[in-house]
Protein backbone atom coordinates (compact mmCIF):
# COMPACT_ATOMS: atom_id res chain seq x y z
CA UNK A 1 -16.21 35.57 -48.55
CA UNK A 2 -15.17 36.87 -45.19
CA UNK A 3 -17.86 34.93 -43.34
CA UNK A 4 -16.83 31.57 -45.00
CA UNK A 5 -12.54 31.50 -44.35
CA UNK A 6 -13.63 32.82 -40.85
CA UNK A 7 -15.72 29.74 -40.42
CA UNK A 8 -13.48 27.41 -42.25
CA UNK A 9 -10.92 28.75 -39.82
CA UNK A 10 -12.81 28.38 -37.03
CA UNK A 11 -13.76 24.80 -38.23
CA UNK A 12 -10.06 24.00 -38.69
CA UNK A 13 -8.99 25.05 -35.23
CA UNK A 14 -11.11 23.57 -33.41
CA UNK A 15 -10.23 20.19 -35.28
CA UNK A 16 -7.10 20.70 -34.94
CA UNK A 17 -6.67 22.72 -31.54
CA UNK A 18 -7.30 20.10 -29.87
CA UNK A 19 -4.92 17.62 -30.88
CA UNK A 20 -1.75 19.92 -30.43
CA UNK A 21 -2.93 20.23 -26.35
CA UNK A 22 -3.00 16.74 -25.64
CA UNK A 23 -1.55 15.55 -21.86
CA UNK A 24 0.94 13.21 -21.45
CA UNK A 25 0.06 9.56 -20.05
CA UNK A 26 0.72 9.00 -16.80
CA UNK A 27 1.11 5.56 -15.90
CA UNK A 28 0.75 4.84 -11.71
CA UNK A 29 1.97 1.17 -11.11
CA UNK A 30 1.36 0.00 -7.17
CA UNK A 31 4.17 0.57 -4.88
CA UNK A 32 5.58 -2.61 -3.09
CA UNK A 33 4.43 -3.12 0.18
CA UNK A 34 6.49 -1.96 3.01
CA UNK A 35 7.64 -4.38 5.83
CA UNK A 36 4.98 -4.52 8.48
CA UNK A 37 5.78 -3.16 12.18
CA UNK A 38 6.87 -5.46 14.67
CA UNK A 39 4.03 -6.42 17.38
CA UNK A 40 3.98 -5.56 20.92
CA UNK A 41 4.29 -8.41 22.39
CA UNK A 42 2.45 -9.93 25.81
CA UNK A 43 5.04 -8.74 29.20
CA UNK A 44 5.66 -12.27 31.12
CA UNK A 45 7.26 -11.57 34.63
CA UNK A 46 9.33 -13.89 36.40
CA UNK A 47 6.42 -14.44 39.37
CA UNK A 48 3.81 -15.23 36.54
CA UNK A 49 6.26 -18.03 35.28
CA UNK A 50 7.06 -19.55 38.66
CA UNK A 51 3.27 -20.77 38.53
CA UNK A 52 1.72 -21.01 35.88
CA UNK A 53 -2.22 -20.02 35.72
CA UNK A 54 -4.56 -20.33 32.76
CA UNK A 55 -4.23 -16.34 32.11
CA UNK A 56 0.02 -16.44 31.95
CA UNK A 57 -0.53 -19.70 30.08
CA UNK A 58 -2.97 -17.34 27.41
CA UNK A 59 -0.08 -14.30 27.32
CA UNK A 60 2.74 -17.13 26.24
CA UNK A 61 0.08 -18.58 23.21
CA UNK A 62 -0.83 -15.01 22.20
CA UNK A 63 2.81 -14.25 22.51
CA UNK A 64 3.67 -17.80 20.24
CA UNK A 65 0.62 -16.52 17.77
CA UNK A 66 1.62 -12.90 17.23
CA UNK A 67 5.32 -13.93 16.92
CA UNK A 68 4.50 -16.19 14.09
CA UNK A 69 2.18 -14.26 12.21
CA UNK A 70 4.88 -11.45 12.38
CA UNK A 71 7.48 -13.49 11.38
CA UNK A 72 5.29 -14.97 8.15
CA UNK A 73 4.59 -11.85 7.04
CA UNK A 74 8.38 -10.82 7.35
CA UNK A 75 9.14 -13.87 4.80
CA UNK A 76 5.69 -12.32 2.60
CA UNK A 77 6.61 -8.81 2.55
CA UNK A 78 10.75 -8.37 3.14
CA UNK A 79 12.56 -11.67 1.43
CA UNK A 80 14.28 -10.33 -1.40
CA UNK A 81 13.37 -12.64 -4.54
């Protein structure tokens, strides 16, 4: 009789056990993304403008190009909706 309500307690608790240990839910939802740093930027110098050679001409387009992508991803990333 002994052997049986200690295994029909032991049955029972470990049913059982388990559910009153349960962990709560933890829900992770993706964090907005932060605005992105500004770039550093091609220096011009007043002597590279006076005449203009096919490297100064490059710095100004990279400088156009990495000013408008930063400035696009400002309006992605920081415009408040």
């Amino acid at each position: 009789m002994k052997k049986k309500l200690l295994v029909l307690f032991l049955a029972t608790s470990a049913i059982f056990g388990g559910c009153q240990s349960r962990q709560p839910v933890v829900r992770i939802y993706p964090r907005k993304p932060l605005c992105p740093v500004a770039p550093i930027y091609p220096k011009l110098t007043d002597k590279e403008l006076a005449s203009i050679s096919d490297e100064t001409y490059q710095k100004l387009v990279d400088n156009f190009v990495l000013r408008d992508a930063y400035i696009r991803k400002l309006k992605v990333y920081c415009d408040k909706r």
